[in-house]
PDB file of N, CA and C in Angstrom:
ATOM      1  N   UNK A   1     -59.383 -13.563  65.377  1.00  0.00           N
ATOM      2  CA  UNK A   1     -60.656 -13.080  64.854  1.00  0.00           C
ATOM      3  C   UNK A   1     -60.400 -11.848  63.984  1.00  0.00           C
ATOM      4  N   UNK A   2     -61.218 -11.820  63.122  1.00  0.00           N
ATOM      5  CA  UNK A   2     -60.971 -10.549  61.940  1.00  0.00           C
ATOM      6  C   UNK A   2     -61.991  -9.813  62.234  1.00  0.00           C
ATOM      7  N   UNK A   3     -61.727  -8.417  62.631  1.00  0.00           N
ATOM      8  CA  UNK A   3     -62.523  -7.631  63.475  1.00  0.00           C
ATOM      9  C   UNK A   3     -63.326  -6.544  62.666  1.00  0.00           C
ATOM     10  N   UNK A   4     -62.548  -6.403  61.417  1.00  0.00           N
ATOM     11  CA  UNK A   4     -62.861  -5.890  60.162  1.00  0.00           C
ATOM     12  C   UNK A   4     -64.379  -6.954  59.567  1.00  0.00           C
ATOM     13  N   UNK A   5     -64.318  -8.253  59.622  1.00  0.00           N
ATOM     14  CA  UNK A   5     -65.423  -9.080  59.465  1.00  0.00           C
ATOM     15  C   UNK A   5     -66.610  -8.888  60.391  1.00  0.00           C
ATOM     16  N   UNK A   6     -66.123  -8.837  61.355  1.00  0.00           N
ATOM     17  CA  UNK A   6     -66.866  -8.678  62.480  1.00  0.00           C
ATOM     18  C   UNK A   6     -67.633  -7.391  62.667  1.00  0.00           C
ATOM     19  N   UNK A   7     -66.766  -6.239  61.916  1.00  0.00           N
ATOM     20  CA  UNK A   7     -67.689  -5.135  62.430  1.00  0.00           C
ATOM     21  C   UNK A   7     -68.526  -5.339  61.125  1.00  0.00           C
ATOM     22  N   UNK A   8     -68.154  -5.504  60.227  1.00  0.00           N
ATOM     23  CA  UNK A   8     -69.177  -5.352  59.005  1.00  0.00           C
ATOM     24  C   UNK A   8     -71.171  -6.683  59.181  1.00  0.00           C
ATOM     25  N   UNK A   9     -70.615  -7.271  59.612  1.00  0.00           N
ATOM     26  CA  UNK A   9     -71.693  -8.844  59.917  1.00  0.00           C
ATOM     27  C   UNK A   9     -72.288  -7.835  61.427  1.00  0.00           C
ATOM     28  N   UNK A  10     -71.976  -7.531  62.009  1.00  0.00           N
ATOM     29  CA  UNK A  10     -72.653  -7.082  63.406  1.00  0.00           C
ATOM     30  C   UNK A  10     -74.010  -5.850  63.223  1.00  0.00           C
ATOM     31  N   UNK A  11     -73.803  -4.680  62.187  1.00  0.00           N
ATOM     32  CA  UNK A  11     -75.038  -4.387  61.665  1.00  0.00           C
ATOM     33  C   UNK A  11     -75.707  -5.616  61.837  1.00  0.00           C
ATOM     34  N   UNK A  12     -76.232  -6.585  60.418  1.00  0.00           N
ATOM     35  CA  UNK A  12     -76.620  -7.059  59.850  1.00  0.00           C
ATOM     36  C   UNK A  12     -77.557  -8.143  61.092  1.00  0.00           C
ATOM     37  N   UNK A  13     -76.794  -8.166  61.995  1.00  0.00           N
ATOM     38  CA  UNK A  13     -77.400  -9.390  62.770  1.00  0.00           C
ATOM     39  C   UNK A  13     -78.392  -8.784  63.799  1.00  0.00           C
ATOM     40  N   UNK A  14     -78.439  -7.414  63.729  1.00  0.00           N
ATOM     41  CA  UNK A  14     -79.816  -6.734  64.551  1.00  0.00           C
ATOM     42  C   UNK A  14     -80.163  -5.538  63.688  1.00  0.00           C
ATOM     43  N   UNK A  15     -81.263  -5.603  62.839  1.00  0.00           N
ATOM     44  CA  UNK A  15     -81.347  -5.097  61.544  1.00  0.00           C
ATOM     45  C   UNK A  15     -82.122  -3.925  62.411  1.00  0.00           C
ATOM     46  N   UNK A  16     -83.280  -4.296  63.165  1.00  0.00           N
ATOM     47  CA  UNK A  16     -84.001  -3.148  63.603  1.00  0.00           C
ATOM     48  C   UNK A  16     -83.270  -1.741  64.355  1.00  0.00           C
ATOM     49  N   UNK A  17     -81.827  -2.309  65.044  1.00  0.00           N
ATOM     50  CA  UNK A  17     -81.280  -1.032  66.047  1.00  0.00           C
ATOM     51  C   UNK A  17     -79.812  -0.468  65.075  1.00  0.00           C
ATOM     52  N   UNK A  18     -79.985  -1.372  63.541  1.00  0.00           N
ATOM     53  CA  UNK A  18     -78.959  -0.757  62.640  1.00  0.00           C
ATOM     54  C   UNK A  18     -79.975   0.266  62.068  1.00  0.00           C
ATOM     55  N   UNK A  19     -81.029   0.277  61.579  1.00  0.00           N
ATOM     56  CA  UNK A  19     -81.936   1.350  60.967  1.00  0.00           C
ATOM     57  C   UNK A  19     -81.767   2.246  61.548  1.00  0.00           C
ATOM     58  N   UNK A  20     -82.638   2.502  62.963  1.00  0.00           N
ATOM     59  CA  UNK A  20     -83.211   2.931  63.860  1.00  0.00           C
ATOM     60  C   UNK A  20     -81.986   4.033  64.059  1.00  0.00           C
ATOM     61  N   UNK A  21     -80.521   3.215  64.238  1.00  0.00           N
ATOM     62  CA  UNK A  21     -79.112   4.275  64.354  1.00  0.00           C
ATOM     63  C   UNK A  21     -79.118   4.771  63.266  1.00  0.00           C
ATOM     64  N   UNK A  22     -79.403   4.718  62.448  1.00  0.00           N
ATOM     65  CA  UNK A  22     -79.265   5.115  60.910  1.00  0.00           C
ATOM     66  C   UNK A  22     -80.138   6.626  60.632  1.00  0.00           C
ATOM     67  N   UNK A  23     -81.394   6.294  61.079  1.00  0.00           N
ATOM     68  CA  UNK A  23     -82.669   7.127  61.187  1.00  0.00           C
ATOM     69  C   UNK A  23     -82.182   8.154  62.221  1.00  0.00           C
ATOM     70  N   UNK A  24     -81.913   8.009  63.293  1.00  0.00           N
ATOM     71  CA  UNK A  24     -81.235   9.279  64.062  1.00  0.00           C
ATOM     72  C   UNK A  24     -79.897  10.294  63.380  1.00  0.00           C
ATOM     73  N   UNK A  25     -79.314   9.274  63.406  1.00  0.00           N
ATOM     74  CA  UNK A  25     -78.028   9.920  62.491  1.00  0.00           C
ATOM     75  C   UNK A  25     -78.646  11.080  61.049  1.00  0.00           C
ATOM     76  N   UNK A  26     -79.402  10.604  60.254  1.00  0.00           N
ATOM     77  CA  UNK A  26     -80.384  11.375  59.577  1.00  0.00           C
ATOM     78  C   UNK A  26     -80.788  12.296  59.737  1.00  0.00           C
ATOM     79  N   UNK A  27     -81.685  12.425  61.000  1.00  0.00           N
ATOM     80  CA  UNK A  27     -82.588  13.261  61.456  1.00  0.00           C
ATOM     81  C   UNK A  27     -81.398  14.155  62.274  1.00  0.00           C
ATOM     82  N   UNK A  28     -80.419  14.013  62.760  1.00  0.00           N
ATOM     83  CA  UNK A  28     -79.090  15.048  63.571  1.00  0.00           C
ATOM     84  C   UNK A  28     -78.808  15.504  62.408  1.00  0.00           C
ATOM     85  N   UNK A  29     -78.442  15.243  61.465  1.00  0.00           N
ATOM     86  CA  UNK A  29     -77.903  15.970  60.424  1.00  0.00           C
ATOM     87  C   UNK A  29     -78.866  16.909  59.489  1.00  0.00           C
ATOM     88  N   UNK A  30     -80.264  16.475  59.533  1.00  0.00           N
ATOM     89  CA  UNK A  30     -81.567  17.770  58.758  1.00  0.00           C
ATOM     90  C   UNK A  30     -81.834  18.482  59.839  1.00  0.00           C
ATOM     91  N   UNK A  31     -81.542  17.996  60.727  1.00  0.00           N
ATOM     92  CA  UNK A  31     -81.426  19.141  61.914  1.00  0.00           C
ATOM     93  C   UNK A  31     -80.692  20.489  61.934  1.00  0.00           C
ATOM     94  N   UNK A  32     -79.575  20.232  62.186  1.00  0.00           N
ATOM     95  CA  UNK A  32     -77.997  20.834  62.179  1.00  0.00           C
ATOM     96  C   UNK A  32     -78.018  21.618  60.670  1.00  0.00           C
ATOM     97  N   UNK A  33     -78.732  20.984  59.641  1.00  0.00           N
ATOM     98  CA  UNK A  33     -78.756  21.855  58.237  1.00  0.00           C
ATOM     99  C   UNK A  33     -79.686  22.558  58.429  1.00  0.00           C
ATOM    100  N   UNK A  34     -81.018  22.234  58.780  1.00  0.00           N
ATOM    101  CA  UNK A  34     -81.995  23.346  59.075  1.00  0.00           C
ATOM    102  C   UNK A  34     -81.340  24.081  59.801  1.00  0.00           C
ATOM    103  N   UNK A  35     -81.135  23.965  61.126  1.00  0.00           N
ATOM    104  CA  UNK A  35     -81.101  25.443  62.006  1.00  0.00           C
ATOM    105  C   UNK A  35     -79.483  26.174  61.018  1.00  0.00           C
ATOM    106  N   UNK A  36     -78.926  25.890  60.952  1.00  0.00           N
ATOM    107  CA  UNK A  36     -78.242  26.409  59.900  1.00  0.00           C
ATOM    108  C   UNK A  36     -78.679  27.455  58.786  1.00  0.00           C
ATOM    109  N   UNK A  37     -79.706  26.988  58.110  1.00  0.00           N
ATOM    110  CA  UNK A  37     -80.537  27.663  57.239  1.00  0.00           C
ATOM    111  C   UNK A  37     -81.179  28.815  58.007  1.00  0.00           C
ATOM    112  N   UNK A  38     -81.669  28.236  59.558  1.00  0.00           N
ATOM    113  CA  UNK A  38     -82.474  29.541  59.856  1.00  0.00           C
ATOM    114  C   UNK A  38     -81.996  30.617  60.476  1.00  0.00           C
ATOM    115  N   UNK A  39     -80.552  30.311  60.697  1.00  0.00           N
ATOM    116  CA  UNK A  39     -79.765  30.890  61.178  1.00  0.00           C
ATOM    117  C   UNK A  39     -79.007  32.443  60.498  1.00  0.00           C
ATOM    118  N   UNK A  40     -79.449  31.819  59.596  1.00  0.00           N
ATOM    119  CA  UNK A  40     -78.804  32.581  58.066  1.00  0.00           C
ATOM    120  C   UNK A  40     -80.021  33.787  57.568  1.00  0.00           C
ATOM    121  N   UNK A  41     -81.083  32.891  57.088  1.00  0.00           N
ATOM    122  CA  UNK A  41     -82.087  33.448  57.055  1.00  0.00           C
ATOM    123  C   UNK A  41     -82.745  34.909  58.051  1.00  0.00           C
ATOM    124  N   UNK A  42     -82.042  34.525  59.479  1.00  0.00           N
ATOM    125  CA  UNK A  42     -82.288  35.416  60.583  1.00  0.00           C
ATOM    126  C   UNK A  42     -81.155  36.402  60.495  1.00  0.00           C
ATOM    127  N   UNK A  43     -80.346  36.367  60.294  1.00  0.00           N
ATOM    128  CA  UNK A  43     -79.091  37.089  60.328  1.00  0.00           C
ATOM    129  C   UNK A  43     -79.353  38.083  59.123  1.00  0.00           C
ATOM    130  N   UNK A  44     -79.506  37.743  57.917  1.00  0.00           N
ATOM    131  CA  UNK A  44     -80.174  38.155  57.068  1.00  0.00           C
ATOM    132  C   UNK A  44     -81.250  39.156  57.041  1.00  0.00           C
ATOM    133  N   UNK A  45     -82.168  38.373  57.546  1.00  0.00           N
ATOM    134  CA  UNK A  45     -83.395  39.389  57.921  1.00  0.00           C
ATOM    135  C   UNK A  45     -83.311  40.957  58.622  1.00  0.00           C
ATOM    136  N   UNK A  46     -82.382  40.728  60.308  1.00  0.00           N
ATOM    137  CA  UNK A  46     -82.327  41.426  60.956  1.00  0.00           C
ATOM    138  C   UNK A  46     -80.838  42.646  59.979  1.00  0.00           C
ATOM    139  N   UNK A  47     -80.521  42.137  58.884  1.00  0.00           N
ATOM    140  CA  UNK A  47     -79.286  43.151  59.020  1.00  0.00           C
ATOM    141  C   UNK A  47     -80.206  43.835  57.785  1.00  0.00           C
ATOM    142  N   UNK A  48     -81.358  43.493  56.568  1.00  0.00           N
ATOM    143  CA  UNK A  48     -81.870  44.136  56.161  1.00  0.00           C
ATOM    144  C   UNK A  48     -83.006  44.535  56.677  1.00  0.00           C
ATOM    145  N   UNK A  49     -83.194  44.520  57.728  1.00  0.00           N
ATOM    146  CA  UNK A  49     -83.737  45.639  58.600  1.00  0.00           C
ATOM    147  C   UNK A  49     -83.348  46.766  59.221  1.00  0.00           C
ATOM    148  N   UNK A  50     -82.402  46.811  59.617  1.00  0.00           N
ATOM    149  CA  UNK A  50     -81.623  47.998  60.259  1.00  0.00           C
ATOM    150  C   UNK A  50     -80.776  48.680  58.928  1.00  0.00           C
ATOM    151  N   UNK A  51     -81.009  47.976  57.723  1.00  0.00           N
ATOM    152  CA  UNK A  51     -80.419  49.242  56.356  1.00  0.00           C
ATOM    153  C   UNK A  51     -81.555  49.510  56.290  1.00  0.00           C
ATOM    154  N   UNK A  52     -82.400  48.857  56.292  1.00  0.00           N
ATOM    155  CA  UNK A  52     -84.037  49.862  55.570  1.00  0.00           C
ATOM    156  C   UNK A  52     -84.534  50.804  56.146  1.00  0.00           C
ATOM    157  N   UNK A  53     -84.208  50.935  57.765  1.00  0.00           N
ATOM    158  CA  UNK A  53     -84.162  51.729  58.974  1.00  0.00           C
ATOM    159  C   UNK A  53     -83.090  52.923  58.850  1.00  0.00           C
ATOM    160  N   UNK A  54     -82.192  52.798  57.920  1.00  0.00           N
ATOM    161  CA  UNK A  54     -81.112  53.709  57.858  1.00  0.00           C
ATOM    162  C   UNK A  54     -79.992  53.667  59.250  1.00  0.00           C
ATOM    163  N   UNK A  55     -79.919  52.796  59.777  1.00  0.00           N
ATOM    164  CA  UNK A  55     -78.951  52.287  60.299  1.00  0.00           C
ATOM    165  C   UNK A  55     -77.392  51.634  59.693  1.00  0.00           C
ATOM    166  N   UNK A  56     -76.278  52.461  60.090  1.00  0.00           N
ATOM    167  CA  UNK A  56     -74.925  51.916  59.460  1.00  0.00           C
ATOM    168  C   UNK A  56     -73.968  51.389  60.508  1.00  0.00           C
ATOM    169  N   UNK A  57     -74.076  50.025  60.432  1.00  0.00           N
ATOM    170  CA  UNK A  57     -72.764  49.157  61.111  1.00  0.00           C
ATOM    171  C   UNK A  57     -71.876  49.129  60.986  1.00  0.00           C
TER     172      UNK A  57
END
């Protein structure tokens, strides 16, 4: 058996739980980029706060 055939045809033959994996995988990854972003954004925030405060790290 050619397993290389096989994995490619095995999506295809349950279309709804190939999406569905597809759609999660998606949504983990705008995840992981958001909190990323807000992560930054926060780090950010709090260190131009404590210069505007006249605070030196």
């Amino acid at each position: 058996m050619n397993f290389l055939k096989f994995i490619i045809k095995n999506p295809f033959r349950r279309k709804n739980s190939a999406i569905l994996s597809l759609v999660g995988i998606a949504i983990g990854i705008i995840v992981i980029v958001a909190l990323g972003g807000i992560t930054n954004g926060l780090t950010n925030s709090f260190e131009n706060s404590l210069h505007a405060g006249g605070a030196d790290f």
